[in-house]
C-alpha atoms as a PDB file:
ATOM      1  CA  UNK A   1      19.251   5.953 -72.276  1.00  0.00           C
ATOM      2  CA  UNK A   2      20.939   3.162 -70.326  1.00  0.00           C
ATOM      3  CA  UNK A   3      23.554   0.676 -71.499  1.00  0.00           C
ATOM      4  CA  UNK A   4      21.270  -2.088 -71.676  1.00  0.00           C
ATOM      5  CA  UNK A   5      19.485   0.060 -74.311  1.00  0.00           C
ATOM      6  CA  UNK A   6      22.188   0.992 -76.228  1.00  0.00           C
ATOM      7  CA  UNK A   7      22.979  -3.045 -76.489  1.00  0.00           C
ATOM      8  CA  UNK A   8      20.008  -3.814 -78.007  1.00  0.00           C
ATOM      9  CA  UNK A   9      20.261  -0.686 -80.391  1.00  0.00           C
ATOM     10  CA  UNK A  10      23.785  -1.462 -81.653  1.00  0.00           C
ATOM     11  CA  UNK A  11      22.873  -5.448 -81.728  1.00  0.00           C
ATOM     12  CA  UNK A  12      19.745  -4.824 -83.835  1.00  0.00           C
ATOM     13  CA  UNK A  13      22.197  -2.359 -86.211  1.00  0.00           C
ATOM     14  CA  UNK A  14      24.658  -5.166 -86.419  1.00  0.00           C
ATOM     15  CA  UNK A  15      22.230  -7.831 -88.096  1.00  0.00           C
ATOM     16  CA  UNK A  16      20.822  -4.911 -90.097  1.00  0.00           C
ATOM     17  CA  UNK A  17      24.552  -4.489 -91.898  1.00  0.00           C
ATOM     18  CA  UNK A  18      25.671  -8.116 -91.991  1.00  0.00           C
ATOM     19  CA  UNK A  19      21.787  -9.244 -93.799  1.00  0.00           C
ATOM     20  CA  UNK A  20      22.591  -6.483 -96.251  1.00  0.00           C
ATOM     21  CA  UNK A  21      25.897  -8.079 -97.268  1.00  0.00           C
ATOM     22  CA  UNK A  22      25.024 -11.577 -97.484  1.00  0.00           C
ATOM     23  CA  UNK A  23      21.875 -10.673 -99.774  1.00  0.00           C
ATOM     24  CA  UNK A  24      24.420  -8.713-101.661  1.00  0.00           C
ATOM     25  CA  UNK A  25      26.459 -11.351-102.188  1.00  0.00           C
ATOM     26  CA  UNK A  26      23.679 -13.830-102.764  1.00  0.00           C
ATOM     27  CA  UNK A  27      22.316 -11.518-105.298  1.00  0.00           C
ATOM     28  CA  UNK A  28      26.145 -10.995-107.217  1.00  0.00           C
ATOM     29  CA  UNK A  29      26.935 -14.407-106.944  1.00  0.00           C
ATOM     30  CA  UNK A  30      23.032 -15.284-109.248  1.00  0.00           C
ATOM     31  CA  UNK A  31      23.821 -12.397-111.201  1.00  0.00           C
ATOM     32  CA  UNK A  32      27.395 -13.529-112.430  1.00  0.00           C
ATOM     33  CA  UNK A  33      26.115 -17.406-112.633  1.00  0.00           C
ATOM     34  CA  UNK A  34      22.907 -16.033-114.870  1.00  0.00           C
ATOM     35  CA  UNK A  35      25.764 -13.919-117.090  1.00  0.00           C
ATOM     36  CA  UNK A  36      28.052 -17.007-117.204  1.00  0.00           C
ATOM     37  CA  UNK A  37      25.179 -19.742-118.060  1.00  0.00           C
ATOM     38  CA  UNK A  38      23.641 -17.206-120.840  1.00  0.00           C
ATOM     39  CA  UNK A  39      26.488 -15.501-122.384  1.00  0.00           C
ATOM     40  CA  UNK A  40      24.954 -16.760-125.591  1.00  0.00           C
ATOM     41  CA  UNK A  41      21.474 -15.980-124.633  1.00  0.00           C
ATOM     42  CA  UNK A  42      19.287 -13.979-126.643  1.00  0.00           C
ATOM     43  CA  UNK A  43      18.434 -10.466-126.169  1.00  0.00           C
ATOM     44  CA  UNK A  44      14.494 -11.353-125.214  1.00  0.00           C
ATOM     45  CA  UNK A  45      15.886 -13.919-122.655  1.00  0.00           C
ATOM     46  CA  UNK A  46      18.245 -11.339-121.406  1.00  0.00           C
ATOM     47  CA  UNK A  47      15.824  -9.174-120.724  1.00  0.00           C
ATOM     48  CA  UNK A  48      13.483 -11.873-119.134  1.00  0.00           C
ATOM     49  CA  UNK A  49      16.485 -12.879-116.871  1.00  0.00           C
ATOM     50  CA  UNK A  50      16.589  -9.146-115.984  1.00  0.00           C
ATOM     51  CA  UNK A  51      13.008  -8.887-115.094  1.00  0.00           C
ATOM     52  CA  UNK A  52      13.549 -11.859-112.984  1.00  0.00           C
ATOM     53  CA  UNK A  53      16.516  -9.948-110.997  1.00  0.00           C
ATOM     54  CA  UNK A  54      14.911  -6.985-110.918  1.00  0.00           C
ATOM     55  CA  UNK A  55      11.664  -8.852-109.388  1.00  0.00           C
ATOM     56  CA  UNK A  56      14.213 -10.793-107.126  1.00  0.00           C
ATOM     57  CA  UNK A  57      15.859  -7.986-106.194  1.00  0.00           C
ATOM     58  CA  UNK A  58      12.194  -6.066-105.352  1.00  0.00           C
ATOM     59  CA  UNK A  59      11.460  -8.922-102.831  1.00  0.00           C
ATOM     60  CA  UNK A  60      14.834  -9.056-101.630  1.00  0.00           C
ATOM     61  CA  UNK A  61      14.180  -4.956-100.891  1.00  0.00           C
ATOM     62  CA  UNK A  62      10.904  -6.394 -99.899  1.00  0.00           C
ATOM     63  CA  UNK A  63      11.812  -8.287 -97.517  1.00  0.00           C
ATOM     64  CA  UNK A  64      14.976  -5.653 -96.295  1.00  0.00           C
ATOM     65  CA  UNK A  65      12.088  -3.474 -95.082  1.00  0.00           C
ATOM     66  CA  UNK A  66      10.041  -5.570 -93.398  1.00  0.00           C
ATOM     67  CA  UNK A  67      13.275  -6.675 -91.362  1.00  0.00           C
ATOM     68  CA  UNK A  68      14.076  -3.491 -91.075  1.00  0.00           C
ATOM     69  CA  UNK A  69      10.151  -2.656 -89.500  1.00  0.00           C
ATOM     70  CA  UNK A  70      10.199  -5.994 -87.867  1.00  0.00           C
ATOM     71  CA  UNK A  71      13.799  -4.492 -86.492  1.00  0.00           C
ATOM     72  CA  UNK A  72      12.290  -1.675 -85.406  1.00  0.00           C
ATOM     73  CA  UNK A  73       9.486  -2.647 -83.777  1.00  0.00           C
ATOM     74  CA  UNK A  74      11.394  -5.139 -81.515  1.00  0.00           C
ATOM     75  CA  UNK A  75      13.845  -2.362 -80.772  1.00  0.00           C
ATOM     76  CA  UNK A  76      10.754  -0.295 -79.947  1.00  0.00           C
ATOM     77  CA  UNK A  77       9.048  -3.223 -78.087  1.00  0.00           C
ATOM     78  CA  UNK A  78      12.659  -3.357 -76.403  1.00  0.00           C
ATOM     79  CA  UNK A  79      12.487  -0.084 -75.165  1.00  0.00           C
ATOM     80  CA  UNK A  80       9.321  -0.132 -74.153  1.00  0.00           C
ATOM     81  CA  UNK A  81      10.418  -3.174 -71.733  1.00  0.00           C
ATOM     82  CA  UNK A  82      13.318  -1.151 -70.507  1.00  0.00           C
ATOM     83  CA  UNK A  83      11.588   1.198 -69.809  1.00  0.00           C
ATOM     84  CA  UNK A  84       9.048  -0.359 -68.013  1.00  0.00           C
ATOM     85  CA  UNK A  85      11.593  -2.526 -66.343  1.00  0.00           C
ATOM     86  CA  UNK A  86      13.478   0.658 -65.301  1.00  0.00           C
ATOM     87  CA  UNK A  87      10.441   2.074 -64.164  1.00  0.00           C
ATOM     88  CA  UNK A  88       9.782  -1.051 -62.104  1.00  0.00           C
ATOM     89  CA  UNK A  89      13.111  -1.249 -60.673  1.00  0.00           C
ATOM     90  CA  UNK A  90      12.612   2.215 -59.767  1.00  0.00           C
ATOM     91  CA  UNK A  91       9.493   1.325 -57.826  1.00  0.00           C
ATOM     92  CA  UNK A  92      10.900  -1.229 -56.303  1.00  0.00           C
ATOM     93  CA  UNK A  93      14.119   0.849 -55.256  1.00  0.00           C
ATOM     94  CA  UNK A  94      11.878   2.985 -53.674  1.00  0.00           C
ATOM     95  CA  UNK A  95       9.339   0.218 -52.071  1.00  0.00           C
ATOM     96  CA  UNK A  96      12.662  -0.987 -50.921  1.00  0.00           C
ATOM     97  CA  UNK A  97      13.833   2.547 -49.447  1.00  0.00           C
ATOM     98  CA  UNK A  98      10.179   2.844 -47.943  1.00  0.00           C
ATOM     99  CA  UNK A  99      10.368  -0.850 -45.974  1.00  0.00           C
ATOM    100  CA  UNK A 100      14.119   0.496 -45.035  1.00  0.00           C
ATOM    101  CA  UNK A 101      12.402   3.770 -42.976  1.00  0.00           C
ATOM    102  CA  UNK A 102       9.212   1.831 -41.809  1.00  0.00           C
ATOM    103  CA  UNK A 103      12.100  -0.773 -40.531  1.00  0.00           C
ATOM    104  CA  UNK A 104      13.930   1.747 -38.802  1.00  0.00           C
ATOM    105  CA  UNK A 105      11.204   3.402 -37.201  1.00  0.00           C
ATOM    106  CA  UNK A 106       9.944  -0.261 -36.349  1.00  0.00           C
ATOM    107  CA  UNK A 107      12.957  -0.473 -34.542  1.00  0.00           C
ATOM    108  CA  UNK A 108      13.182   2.635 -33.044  1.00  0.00           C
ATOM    109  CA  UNK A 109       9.709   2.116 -31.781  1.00  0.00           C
ATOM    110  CA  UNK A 110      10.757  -1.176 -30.389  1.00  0.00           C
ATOM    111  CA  UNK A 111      13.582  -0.023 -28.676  1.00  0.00           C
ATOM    112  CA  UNK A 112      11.386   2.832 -27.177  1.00  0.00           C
ATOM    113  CA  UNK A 113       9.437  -0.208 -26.146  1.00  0.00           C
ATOM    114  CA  UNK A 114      11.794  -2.333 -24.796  1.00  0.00           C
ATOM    115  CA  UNK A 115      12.742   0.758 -22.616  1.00  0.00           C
ATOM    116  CA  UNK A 116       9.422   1.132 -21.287  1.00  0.00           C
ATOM    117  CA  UNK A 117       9.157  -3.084 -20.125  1.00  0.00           C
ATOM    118  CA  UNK A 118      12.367  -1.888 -18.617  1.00  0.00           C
ATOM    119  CA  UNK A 119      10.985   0.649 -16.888  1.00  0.00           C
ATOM    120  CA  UNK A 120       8.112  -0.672 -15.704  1.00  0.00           C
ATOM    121  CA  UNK A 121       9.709  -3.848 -14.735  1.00  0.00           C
ATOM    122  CA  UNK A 122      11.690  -1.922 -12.152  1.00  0.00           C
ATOM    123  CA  UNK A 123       8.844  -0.256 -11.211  1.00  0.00           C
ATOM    124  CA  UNK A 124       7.096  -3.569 -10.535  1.00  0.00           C
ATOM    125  CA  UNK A 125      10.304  -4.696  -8.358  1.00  0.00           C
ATOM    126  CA  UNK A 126       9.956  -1.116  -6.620  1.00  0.00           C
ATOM    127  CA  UNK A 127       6.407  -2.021  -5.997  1.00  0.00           C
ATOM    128  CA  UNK A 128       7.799  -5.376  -4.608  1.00  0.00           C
ATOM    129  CA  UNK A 129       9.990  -4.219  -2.097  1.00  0.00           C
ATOM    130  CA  UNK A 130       8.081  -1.369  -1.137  1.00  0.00           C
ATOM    131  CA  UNK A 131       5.027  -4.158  -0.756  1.00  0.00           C
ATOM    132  CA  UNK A 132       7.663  -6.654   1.643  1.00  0.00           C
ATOM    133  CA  UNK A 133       8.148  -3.576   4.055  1.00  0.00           C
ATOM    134  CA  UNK A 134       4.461  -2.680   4.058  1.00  0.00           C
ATOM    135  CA  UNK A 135       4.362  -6.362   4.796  1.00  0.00           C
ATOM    136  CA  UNK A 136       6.571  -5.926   7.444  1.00  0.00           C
ATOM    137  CA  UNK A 137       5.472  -2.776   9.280  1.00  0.00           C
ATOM    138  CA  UNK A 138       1.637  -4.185   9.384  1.00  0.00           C
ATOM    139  CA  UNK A 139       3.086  -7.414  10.751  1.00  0.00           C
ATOM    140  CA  UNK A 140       4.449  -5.029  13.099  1.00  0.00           C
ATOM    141  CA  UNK A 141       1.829  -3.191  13.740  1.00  0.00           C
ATOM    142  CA  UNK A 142      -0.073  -5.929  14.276  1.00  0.00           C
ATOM    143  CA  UNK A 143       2.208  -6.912  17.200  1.00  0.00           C
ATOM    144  CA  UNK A 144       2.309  -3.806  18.974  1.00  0.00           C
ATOM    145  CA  UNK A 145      -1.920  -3.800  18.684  1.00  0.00           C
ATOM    146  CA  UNK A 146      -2.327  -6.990  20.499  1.00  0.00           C
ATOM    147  CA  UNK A 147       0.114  -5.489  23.174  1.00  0.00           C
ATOM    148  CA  UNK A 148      -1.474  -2.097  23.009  1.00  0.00           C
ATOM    149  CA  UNK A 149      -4.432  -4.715  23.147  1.00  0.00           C
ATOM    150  CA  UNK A 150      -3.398  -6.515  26.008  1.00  0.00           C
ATOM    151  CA  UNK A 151      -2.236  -2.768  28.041  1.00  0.00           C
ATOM    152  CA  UNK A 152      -5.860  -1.982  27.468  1.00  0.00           C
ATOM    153  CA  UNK A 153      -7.220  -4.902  28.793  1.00  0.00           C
ATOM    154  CA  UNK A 154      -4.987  -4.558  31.793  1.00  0.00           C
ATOM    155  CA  UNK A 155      -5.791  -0.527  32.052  1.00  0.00           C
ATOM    156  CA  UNK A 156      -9.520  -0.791  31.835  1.00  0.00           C
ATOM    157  CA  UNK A 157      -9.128  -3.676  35.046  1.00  0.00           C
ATOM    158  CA  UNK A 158      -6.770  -0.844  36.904  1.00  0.00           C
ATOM    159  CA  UNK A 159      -9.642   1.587  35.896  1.00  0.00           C
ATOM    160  CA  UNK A 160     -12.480  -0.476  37.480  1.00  0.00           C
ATOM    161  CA  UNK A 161     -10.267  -0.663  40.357  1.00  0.00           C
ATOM    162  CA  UNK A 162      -9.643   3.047  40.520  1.00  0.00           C
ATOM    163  CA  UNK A 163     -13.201   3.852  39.947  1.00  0.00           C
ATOM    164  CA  UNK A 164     -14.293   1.824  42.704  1.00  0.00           C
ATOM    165  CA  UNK A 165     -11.848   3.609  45.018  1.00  0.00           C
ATOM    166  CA  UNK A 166     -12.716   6.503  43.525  1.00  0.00           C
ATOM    167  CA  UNK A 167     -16.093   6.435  44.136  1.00  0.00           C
ATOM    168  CA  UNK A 168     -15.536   5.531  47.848  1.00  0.00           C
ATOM    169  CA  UNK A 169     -13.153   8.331  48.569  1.00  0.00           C
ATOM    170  CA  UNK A 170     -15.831  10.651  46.393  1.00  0.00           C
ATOM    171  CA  UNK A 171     -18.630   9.173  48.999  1.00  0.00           C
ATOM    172  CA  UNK A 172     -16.133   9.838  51.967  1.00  0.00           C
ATOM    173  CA  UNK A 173     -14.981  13.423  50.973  1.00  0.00           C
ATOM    174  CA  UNK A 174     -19.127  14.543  50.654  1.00  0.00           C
ATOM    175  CA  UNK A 175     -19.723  13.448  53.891  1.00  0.00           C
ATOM    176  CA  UNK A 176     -16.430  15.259  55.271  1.00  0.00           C
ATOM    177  CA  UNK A 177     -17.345  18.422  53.535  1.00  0.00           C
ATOM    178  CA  UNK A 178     -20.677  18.215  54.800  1.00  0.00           C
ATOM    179  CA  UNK A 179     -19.709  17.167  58.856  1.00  0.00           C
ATOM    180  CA  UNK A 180     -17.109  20.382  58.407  1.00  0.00           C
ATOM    181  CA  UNK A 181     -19.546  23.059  56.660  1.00  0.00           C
ATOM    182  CA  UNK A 182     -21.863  21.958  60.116  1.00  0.00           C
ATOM    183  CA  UNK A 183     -19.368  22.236  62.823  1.00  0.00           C
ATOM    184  CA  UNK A 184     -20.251  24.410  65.498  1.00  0.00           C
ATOM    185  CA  UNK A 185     -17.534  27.051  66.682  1.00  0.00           C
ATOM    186  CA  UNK A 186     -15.295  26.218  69.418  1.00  0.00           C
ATOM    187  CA  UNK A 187     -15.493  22.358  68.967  1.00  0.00           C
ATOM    188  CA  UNK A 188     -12.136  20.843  69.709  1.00  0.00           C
ATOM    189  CA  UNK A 189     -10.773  17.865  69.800  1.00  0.00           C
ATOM    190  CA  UNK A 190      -7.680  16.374  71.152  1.00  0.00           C
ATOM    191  CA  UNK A 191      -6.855  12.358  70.777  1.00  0.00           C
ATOM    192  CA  UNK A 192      -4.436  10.036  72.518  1.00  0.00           C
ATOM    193  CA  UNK A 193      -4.223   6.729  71.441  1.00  0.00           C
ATOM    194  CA  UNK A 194      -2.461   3.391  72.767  1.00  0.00           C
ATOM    195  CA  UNK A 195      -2.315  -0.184  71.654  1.00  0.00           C
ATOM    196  CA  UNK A 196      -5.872  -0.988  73.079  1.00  0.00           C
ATOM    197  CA  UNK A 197      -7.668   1.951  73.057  1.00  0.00           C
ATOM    198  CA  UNK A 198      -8.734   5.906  71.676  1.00  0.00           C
ATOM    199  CA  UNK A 199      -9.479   8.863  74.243  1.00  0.00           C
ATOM    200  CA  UNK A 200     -11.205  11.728  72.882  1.00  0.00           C
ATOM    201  CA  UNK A 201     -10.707  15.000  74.795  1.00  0.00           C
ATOM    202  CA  UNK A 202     -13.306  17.405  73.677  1.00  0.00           C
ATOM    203  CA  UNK A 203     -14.332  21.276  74.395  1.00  0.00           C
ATOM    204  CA  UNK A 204     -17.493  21.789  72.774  1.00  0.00           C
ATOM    205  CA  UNK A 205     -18.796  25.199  73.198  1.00  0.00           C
ATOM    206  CA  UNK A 206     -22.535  24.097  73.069  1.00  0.00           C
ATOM    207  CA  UNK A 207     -24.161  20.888  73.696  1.00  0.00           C
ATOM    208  CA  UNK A 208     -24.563  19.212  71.190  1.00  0.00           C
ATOM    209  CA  UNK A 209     -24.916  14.976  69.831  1.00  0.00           C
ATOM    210  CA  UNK A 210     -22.076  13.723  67.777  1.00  0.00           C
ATOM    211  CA  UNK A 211     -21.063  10.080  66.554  1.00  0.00           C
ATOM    212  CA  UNK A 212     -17.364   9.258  65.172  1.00  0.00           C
ATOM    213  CA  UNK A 213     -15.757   8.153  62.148  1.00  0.00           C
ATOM    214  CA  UNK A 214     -12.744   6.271  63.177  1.00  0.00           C
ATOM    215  CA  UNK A 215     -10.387   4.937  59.893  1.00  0.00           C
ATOM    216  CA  UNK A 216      -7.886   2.309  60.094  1.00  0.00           C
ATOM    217  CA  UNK A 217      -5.155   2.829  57.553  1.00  0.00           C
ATOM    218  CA  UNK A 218      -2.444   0.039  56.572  1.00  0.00           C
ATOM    219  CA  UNK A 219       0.598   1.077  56.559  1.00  0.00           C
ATOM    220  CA  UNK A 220       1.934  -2.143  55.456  1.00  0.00           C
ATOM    221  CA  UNK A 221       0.390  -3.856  52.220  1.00  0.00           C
ATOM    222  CA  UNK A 222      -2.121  -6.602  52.989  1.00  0.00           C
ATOM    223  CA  UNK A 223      -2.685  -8.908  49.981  1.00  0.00           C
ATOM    224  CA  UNK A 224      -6.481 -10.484  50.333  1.00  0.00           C
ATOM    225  CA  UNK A 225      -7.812 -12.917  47.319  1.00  0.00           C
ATOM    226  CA  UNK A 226      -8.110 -12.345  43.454  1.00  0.00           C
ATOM    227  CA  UNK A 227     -12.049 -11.726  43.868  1.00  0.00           C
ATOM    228  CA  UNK A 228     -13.695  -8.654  45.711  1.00  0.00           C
ATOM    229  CA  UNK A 229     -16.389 -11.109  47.021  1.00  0.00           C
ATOM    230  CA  UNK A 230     -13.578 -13.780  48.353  1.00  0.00           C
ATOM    231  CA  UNK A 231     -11.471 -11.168  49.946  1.00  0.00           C
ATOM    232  CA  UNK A 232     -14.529  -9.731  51.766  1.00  0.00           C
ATOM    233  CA  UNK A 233     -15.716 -12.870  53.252  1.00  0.00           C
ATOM    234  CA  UNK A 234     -12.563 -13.617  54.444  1.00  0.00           C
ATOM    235  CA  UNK A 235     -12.319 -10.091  56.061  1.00  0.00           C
ATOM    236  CA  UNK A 236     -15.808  -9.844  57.830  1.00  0.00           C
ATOM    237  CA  UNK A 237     -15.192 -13.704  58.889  1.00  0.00           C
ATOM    238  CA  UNK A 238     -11.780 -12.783  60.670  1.00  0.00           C
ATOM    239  CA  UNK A 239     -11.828  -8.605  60.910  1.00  0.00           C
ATOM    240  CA  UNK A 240      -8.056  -7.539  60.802  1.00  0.00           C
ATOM    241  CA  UNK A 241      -9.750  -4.716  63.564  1.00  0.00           C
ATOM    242  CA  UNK A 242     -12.323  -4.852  65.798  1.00  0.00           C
ATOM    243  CA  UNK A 243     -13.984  -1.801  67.211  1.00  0.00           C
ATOM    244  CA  UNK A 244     -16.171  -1.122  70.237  1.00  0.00           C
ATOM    245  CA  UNK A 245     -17.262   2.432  70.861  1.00  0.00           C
ATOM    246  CA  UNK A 246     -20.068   1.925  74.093  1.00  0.00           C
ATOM    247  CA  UNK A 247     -20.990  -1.060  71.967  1.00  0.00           C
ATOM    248  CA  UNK A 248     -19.347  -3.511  69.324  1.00  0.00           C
ATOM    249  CA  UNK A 249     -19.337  -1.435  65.487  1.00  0.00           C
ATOM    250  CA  UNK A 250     -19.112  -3.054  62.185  1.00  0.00           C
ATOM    251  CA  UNK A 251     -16.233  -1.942  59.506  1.00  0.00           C
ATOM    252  CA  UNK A 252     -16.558  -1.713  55.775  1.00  0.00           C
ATOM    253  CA  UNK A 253     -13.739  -2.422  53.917  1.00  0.00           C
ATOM    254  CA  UNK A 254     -12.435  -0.318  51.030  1.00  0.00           C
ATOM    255  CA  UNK A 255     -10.250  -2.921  48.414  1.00  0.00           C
ATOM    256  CA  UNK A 256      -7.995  -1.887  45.600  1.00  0.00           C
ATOM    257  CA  UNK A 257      -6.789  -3.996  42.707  1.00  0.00           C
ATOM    258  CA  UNK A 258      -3.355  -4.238  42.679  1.00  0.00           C
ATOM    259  CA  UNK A 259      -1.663  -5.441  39.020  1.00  0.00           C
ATOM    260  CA  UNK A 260       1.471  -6.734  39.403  1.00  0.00           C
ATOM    261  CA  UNK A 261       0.492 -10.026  41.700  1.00  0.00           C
ATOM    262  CA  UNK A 262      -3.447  -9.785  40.520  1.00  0.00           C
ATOM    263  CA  UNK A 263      -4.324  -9.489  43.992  1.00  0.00           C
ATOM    264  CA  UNK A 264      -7.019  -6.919  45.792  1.00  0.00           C
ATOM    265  CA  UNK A 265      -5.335  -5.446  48.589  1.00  0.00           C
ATOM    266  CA  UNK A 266      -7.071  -3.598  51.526  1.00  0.00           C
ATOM    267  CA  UNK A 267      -6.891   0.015  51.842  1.00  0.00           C
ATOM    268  CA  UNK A 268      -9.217   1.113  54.562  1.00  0.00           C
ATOM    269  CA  UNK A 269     -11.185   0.187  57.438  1.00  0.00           C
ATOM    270  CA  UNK A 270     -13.712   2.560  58.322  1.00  0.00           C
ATOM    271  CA  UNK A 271     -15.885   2.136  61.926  1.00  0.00           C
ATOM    272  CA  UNK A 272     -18.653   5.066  62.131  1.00  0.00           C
ATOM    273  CA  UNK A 273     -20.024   4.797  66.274  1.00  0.00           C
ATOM    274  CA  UNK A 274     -23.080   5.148  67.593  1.00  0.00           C
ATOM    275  CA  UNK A 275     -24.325   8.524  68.259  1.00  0.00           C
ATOM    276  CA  UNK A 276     -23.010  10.740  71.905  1.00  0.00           C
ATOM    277  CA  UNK A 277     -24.157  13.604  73.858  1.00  0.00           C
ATOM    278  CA  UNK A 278     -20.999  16.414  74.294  1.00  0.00           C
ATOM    279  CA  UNK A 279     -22.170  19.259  77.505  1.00  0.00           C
ATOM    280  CA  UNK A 280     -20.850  22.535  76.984  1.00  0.00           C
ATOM    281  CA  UNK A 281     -17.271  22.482  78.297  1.00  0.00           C
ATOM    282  CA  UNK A 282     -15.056  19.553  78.324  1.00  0.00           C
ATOM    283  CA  UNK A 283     -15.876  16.179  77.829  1.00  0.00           C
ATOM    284  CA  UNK A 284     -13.761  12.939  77.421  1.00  0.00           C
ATOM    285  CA  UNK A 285     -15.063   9.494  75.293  1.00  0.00           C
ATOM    286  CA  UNK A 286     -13.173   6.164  75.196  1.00  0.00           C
ATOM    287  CA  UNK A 287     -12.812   3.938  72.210  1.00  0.00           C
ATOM    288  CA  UNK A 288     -11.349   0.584  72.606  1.00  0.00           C
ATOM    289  CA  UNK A 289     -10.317  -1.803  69.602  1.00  0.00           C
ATOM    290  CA  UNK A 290      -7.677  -4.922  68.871  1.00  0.00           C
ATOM    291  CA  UNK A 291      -6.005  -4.847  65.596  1.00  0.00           C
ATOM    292  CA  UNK A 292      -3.573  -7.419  63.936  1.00  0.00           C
ATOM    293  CA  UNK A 293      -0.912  -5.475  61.412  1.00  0.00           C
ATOM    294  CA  UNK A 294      -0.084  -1.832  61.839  1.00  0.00           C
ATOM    295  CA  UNK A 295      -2.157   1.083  60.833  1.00  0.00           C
ATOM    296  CA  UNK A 296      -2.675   4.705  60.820  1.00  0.00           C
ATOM    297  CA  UNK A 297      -5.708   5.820  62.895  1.00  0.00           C
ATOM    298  CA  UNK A 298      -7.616   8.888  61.876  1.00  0.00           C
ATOM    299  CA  UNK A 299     -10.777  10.354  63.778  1.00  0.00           C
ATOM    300  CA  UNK A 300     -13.472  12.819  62.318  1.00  0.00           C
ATOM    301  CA  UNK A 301     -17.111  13.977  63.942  1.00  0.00           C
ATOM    302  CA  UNK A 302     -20.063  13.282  62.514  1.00  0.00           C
ATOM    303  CA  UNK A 303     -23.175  15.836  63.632  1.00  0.00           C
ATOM    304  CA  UNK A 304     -26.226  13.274  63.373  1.00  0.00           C
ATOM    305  CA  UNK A 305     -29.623  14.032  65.665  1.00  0.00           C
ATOM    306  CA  UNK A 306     -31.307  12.566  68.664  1.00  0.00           C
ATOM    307  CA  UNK A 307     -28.787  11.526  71.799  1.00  0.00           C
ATOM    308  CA  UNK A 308     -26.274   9.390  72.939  1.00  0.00           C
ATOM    309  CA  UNK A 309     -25.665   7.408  76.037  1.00  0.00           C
ATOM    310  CA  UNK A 310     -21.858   6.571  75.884  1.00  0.00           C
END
């Protein structure tokens, strides 16, 4: 039982006593006015005034009980609302302790949250740095494509160049493999050369018709024009070397590319003469020519059929 209840219980005792005493005293102080007033009375009004106490004093008992139930039942209605208010107070003590935990773990869960945004804002500034040097090795990338671009560009032209070359020396080296799987044994050959002119010495063991393939070689660079066809004109208009072997023989010109002043350059002359008869035994053939620069003059047989009359 709580202290509120034992309150009401000793309050609703207290009225019970002090009710009793003043109807007590009510009822002595009627009693001793009746005795007073009627001292002289007579027996049969006596005894009337005694039925009247008695009946007074029956209501008055009356009435004591249904305090006393009336008493009760508000100390029982009393405890019935302490009760229930203790109840609800307990309820609410423990709704209360319930929104405590739920508020903790609220905040516990939002501070787990707030650690995540933290996290995954330093991911997302991770992300952003690692996304400025991406940035910055494409850009860089992108650079050294356009030069690999522009090397490309440049190689493939060198390549052209090359292949053209390429495909003269190719044509060049067939027909020297060919002229030296076909030479007869004992052909020799023994050249002199001076400013003007070529003398071929030559033991053949057999006769036998040969022409020559006589190649100028630069050996200092000479630039032409930055197109094939220019540079070609210009060399067939004013030949660098002229050639006359019994009779006046044309040159083809071999070009090369070169990069660094975007330039063809030429890199051979080549002068293949009319066809000669060689007796058996030693024969001797002159080749005269004018040049303009300085070259390096190289002489190979070619085996073709029919005669010669230089």
């Amino acid at each position: 039982m709580t202290l509120q209840e034992k309150g009401v219980m000793k309050k609703g005792r207290e009225v019970n006593v002090w009710l009793v005493a003043v109807i007590a005293i009510l009822i002595a102080a009627l009693i001793s006015l009746i005795m007073i007033n009627n001292m002289a009375a007579s027996k049969s009004d006596l005894n009337s005034q005694v039925n009247k106490i008695n009946n007074s004093l029956e209501h008055v008992n009356d009435a004591a009980t249904g305090l006393n139930d009336f008493t009760s039942y508000q100390n029982n209605l009393i405890n019935t609302l302490t009760n229930n208010a203790q109840s609800q107070l307990q309820d609410l003590s423990n709704s209360v302790t319930d929104a405590n935990n739920k508020i903790g773990q609220t905040q516990n869960s939002l501070t787990g949250v707030a650690s995540e945004v933290n996290n995954v804002q330093t991911q997302a500034s991770n992300l952003q740095n690692q996304t400025g040097v991406l940035q910055t090795q494409t850009s860089n990338l992108q650079n050294q494509t356009s030069t690999l671009t522009a090397q490309t560009t440049q190689l493939n032209t060198q390549l052209t160049s090359v292949s053209q070359t390429a495909a003269a020396t190719q044509k060049a080296l067939t027909a020297l493999t060919a002229t030296v799987n076909s030479l007869p044994t004992g052909l020799q050959i023994t050249p002199s050369v001076t400013s003007t002119t070529i003398s071929l010495s030559i033991v053949s063991s057999v006769a036998q018709t040969v022409a020559f393939q006589i190649e100028f070689e630069p050996t200092t660079d000479m630039p032409q024009s930055a197109t094939m066809d220019t540079s070609l004109s210009a060399l067939y208009a004013s030949p660098p070397v002229s050639l006359t072997a019994g009779s006046p023989v044309r040159g083809d010109y071999t070009l090369y590319w070169n990069t660094p002043d975007s330039l063809y350059h030429l890199g051979m002359i080549t002068f293949l003469t009319n066809s000669t008869s060689l007796t058996a035994g030693t024969n001797t053939k002159t080749i005269t020519y004018s040049t303009s620069g300085t070259y390096q003059i190289l002489v190979t047989p070619e085996y073709t059929t029919g005669t010669g009359s230089w």
